[in-house]
Protein backbone atom coordinates (compact mmCIF):
# COMPACT_ATOMS: atom_id res chain seq x y z
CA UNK A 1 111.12 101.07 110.64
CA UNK A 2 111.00 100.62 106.82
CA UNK A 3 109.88 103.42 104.86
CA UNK A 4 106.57 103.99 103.21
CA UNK A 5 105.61 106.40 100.60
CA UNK A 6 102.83 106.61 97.74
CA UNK A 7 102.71 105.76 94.06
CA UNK A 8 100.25 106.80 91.29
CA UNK A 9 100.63 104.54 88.33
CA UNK A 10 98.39 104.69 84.97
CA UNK A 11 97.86 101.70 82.83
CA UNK A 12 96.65 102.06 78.95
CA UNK A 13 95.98 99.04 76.78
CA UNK A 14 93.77 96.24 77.01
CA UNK A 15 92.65 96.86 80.84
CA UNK A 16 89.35 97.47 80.75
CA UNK A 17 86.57 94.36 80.96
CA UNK A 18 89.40 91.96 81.57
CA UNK A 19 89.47 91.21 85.10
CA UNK A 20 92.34 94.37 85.68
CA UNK A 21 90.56 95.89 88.59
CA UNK A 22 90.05 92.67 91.16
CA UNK A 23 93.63 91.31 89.58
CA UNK A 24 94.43 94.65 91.42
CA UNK A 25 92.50 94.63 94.16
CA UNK A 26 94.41 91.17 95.10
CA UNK A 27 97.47 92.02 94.19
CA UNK A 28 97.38 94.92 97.12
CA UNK A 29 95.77 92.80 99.46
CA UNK A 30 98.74 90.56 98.76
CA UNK A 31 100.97 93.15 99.50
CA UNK A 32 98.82 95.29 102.50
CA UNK A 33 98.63 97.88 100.27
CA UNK A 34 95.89 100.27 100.68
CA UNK A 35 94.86 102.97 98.27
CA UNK A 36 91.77 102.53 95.15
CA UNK A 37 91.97 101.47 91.71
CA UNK A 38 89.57 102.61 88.84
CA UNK A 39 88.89 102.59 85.55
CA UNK A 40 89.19 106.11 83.61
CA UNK A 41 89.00 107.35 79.77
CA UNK A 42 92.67 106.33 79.34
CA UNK A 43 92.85 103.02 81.11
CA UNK A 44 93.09 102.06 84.37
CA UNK A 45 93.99 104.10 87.69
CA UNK A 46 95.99 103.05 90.37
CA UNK A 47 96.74 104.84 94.06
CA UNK A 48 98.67 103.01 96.44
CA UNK A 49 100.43 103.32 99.60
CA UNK A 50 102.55 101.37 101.54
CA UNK A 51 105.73 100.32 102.37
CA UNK A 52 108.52 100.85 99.31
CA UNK A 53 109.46 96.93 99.14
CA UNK A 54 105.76 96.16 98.97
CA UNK A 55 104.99 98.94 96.42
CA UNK A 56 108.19 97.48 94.48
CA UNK A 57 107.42 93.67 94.94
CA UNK A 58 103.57 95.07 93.67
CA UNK A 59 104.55 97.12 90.81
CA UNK A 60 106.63 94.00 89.62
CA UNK A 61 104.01 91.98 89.72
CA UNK A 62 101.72 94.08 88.05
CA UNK A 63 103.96 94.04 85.14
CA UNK A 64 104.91 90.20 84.70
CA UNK A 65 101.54 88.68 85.91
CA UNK A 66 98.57 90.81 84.42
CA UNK A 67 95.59 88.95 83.47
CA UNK A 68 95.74 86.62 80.55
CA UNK A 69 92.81 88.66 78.54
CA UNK A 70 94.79 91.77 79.11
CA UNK A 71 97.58 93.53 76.89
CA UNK A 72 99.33 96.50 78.86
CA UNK A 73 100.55 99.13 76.20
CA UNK A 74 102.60 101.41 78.99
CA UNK A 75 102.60 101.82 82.81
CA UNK A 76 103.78 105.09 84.06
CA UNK A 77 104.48 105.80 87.32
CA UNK A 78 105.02 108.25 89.87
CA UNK A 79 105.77 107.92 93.37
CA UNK A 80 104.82 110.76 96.09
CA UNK A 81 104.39 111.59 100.11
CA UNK A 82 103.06 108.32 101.96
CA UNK A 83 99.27 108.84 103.50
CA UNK A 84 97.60 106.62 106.12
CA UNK A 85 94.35 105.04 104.86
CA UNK A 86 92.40 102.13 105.85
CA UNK A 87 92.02 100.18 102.90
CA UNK A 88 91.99 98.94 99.70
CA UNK A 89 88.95 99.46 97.71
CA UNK A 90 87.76 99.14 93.63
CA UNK A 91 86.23 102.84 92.88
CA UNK A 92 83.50 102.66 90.84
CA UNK A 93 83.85 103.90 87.04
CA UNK A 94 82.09 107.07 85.58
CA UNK A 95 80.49 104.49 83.08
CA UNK A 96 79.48 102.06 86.39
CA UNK A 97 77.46 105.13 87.63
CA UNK A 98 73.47 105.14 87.56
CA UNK A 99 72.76 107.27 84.17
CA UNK A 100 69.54 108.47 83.35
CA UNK A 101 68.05 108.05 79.50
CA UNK A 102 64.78 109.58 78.34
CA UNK A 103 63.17 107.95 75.37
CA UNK A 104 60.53 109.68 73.91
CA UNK A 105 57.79 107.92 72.34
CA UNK A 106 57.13 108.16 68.36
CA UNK A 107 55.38 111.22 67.28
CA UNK A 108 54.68 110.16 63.51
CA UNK A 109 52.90 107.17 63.35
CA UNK A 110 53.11 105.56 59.67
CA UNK A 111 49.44 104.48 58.53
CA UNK A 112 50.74 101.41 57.07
C-alpha cells in the first residue's frame, strides 16, 4: 500500500481573482486529492492529503501549469501526518463572507 501523508503549501503573488482557486480545485480532483483551498491576506491557501506520488505529481503541476492571468512569487511548502477526509472543497474567503455596512443618512443639508 503506497503511502499517504499531508501537505500545507502557501502561494503569494498574483493568485487572487485569477481563476487560482477552481485551477486548484481541479487540479486535486485530478489527482483524488482531498483537503480545501482558500484565499487569505497573503495569497492563497492550500491543504491537501493524499497519496505522496499524487501530492508530488500535484505540487508539480501547480508550479508549471498555473493559470495564464496568474504570476506565483513563491510556494512554500510543508508536508505533515496524513488525515482521512471526504473531499475536496473551495473555502470561502474572509472577504467572500456576508459583511454588514451602515450608512447613515446626511445630517447637514446645504440650502443651495
Amino acid at each position: 500500500m503506497e503511502e499517504k501523508s499531508g501537505f500545507l503549501i502557501l502561494v503569494s503573488g498574483i493568485v487572487q481573482g485569477v481563476g487560482f482557486r477552481p485551477f486548484v480545485y481541479n487540479l486535486a480532483k485530478k489527482y483524488d486529492l482531498k483537503g480545501y483551498v482558500k484565499n487569505t491576506l497573503k495569497g492563497v491557501e492550500i491543504v491537501v492529503y493524499g497519496r505522496n506520488t499524487d501530492l508530488d505529481d500535484f505540487i508539480k503541476d501547480l508550479k508549471s501549469n498555473p493559470p495564464v492571468l496568474s504570476k506565483i512569487k513563491s510556494i512554500t511548502t510543508e508536508r505533515f501526518e496524513y488525515k482521512d477526509l471526504d473531499e475536496f472543497y473551495i473555502e470561502k474567503s474572509q472577504s467572500e463572507e456576508e459583511k454588514s455596512i451602515f450608512i447613515l443618512p446626511d445630517i447637514g443639508i446645504c440650502k443651495k
